[in-house]
N, C-alpha and C. Protein backbone atom coordinates (compact mmCIF):
# COMPACT_ATOMS: atom_id res chain seq x y z
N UNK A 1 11.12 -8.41 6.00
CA UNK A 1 10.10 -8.79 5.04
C UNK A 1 10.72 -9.76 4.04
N UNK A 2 9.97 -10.63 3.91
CA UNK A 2 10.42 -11.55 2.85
C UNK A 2 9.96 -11.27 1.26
N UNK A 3 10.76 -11.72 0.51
CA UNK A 3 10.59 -11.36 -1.07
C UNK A 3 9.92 -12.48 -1.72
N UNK A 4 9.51 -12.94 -2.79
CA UNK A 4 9.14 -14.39 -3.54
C UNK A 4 8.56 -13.54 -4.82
N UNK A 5 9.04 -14.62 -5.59
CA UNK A 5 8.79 -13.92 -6.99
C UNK A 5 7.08 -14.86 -7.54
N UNK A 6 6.58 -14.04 -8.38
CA UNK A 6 5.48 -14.71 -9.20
C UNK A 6 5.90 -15.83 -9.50
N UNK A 7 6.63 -16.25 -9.96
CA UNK A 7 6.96 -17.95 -10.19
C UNK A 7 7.00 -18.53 -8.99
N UNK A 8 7.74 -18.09 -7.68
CA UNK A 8 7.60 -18.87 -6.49
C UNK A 8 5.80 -19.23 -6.33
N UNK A 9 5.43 -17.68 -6.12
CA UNK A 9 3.86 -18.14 -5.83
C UNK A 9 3.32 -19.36 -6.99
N UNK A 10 3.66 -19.34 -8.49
CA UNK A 10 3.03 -20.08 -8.87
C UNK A 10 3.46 -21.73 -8.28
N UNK A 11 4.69 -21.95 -8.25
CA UNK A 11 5.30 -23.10 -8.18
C UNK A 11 5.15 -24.04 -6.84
N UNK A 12 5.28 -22.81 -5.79
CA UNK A 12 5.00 -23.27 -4.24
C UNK A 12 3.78 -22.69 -3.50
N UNK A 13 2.62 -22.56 -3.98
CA UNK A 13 1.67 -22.10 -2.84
C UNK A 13 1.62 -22.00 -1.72
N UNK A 14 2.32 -23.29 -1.18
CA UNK A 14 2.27 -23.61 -0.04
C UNK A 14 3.08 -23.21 0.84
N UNK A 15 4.38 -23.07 0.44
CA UNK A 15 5.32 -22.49 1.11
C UNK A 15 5.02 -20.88 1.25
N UNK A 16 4.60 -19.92 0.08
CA UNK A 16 4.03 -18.72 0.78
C UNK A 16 2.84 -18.71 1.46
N UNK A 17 2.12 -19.55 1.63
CA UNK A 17 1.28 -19.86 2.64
C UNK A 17 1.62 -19.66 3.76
N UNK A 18 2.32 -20.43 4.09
CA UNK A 18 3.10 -20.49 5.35
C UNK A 18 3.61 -19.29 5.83
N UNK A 19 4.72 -18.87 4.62
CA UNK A 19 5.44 -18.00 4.81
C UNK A 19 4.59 -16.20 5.81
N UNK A 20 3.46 -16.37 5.10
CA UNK A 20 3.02 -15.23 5.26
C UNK A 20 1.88 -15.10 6.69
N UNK A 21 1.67 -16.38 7.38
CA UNK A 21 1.55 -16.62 8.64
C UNK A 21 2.19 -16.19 10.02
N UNK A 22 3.54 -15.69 9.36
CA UNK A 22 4.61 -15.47 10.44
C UNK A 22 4.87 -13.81 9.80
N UNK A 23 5.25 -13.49 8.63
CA UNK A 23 5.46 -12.37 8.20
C UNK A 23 4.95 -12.11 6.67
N UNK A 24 4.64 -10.95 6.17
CA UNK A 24 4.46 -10.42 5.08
C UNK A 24 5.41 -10.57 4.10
N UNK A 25 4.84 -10.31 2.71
CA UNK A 25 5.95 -11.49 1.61
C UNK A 25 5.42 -10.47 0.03
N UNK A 26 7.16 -10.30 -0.04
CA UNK A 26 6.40 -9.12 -1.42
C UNK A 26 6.75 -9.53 -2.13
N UNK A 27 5.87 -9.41 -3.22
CA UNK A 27 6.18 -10.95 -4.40
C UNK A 27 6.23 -9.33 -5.84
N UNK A 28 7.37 -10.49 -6.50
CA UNK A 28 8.09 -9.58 -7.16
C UNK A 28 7.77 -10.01 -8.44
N UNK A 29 8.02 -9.55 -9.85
CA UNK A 29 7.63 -9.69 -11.44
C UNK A 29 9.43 -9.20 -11.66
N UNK A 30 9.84 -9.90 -12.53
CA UNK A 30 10.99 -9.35 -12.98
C UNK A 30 11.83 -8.60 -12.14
N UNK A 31 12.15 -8.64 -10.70
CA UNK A 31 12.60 -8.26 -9.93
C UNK A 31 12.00 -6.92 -9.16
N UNK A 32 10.84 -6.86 -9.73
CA UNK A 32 10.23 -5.33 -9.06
C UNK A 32 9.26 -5.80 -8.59
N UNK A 33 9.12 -5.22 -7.05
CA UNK A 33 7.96 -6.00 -6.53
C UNK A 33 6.62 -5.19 -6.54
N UNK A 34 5.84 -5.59 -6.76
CA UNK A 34 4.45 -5.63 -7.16
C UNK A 34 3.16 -5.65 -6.38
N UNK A 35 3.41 -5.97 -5.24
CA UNK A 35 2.18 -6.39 -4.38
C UNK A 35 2.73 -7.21 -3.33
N UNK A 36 1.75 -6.59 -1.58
CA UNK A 36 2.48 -7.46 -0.92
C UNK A 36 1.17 -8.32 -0.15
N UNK A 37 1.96 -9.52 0.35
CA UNK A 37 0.71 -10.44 0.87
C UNK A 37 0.71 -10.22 2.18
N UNK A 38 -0.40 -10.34 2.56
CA UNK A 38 -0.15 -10.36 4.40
C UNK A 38 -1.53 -11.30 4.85
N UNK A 39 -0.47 -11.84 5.73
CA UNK A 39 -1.80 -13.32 6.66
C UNK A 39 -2.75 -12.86 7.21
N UNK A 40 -4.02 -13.31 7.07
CA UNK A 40 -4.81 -13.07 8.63
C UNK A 40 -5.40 -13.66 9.30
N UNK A 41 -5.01 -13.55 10.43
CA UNK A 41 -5.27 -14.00 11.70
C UNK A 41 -6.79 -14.46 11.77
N UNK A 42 -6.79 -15.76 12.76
CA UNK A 42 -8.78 -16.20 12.44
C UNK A 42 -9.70 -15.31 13.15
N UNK A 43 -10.15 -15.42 12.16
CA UNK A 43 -11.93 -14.24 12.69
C UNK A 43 -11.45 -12.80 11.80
N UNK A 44 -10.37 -12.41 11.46
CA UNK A 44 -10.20 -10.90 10.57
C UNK A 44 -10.75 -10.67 9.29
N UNK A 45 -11.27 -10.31 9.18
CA UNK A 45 -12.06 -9.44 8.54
C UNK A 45 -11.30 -8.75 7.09
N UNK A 46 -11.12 -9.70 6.11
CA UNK A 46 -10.50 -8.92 4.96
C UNK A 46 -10.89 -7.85 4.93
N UNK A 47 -12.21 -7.76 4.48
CA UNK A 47 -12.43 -6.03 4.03
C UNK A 47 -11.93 -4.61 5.09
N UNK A 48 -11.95 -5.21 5.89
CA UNK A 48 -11.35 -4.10 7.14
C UNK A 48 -10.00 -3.98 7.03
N UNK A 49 -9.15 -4.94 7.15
CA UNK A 49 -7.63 -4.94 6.45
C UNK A 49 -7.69 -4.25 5.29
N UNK A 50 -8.39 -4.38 4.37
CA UNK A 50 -7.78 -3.64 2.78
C UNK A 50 -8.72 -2.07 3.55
N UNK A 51 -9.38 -1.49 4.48
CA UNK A 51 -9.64 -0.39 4.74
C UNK A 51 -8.81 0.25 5.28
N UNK A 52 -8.14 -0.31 6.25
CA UNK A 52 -7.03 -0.22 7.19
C UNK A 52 -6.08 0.31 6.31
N UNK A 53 -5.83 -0.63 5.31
CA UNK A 53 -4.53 -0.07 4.71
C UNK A 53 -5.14 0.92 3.71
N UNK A 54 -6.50 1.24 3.30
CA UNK A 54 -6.40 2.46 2.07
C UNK A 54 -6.43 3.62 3.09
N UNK A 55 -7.07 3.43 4.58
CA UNK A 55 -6.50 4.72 5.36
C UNK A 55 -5.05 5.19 5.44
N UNK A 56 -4.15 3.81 5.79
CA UNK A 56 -3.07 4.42 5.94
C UNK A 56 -2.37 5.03 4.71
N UNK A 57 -2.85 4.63 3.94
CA UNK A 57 -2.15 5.19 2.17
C UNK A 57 -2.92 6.55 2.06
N UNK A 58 -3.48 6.98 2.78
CA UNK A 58 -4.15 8.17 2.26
C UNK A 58 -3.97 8.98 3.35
N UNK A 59 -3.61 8.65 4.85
CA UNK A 59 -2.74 9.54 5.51
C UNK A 59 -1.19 9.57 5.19
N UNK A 60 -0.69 8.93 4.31
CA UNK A 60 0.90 9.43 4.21
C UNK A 60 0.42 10.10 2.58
N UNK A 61 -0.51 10.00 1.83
CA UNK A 61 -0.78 10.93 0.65
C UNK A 61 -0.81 12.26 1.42
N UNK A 62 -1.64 12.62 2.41
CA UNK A 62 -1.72 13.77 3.19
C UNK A 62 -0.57 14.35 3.30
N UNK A 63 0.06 13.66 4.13
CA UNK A 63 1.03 14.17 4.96
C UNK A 63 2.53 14.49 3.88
N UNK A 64 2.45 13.53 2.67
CA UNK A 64 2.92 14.31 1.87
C UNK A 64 3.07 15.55 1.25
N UNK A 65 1.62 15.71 0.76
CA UNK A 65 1.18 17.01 0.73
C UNK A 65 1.31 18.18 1.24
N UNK A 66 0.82 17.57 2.31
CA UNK A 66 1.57 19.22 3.71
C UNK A 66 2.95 19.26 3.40
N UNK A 67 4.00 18.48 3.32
CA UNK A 67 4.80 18.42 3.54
C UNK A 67 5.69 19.29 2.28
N UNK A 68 4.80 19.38 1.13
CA UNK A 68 5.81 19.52 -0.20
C UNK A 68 5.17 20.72 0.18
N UNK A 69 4.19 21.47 0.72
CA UNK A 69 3.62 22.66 0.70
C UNK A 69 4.62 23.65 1.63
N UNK A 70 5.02 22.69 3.01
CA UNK A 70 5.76 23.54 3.70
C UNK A 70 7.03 24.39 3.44
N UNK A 71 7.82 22.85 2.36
CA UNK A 71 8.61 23.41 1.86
C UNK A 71 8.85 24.44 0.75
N UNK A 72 7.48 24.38 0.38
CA UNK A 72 7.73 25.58 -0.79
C UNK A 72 7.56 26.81 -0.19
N UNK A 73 7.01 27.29 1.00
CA UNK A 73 7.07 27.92 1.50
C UNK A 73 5.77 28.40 1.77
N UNK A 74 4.77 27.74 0.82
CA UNK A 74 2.90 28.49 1.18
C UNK A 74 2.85 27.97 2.06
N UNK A 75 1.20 28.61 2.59
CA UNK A 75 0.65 28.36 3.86
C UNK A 75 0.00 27.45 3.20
N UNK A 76 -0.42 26.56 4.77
CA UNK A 76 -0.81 25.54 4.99
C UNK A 76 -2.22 25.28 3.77
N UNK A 77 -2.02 23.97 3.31
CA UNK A 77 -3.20 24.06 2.29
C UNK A 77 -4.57 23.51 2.55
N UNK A 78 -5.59 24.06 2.19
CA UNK A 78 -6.86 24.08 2.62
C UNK A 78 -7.95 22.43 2.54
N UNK A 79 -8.43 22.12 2.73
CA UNK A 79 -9.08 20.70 3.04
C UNK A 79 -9.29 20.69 1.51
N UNK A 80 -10.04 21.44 0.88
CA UNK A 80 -10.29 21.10 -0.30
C UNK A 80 -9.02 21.17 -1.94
N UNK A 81 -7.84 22.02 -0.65
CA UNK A 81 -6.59 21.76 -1.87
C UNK A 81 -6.26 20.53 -1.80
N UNK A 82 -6.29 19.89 -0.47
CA UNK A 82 -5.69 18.47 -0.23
C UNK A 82 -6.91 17.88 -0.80
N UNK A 83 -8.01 17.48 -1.24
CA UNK A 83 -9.13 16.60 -1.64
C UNK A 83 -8.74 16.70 -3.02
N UNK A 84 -8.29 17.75 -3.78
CA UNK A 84 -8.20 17.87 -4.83
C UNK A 84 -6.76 17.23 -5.82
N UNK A 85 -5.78 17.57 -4.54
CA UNK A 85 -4.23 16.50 -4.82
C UNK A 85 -4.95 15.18 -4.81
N UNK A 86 -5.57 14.80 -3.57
CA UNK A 86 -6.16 13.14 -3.57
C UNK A 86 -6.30 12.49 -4.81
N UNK A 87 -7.35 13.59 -5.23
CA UNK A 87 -8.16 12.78 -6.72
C UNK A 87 -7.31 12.96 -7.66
N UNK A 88 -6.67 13.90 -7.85
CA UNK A 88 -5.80 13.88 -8.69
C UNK A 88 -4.57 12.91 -8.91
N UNK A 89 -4.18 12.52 -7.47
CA UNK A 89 -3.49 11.18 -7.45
C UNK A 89 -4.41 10.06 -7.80
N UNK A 90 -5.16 9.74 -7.36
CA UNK A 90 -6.02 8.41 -7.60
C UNK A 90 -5.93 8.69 -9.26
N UNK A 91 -6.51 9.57 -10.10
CA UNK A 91 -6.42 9.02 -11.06
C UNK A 91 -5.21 9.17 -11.86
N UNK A 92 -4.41 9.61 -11.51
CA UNK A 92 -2.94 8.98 -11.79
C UNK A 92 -2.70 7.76 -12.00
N UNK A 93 -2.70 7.20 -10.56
CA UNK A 93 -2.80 5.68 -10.31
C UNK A 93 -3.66 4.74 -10.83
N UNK A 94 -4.71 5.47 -11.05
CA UNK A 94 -5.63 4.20 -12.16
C UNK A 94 -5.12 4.48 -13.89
N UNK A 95 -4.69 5.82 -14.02
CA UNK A 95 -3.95 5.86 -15.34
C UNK A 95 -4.04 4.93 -16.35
């Protein structure tokens, strides 16, 4: 994966243009990166890509979950304990 900082994007458009045709490009603020770009291919469907990826962010939220549960040693937690970590993360994250 390639890196480029907010000043690259401002300075070279074009070159992360490019860049992100061939591979994904995580553009960084003060050395912490922030957001990543990814190309798409003709005829794709932004909104399905940003769905794509809030599924996959919300099966590794899951699977987290199970996971910190196993180790504590409870049983497996119930659909609505995991709905309830969810939201409780989301609004974390909008914080």
């Amino acid at each position: 994966m390639k890196f480029a900082s907010i000043r690259d994007l401002r300075n070279q458009p074009g070159l992360i243009r490019r860049t992100v045709r061939e591979e994904p490009v995580t553009l960084t603020a003060n050395g912490r990166p922030f957001a990543i770009v990814l190309g798409l291919q003709e005829g794709e469907d932004p909104g399905e890509m940003e769905r794509l990826i809030r599924q996959a962010r919300a099966q590794k939220a899951v699977s987290r979950i199970r996971a910190r549960w196993q180790e504590s040693g409870q049983q497996a937690p119930t659909e609505s304990e995991i709905e309830e970590e969810v939201r409780s993360a989301r609004s974390a994250r909008k914080g």
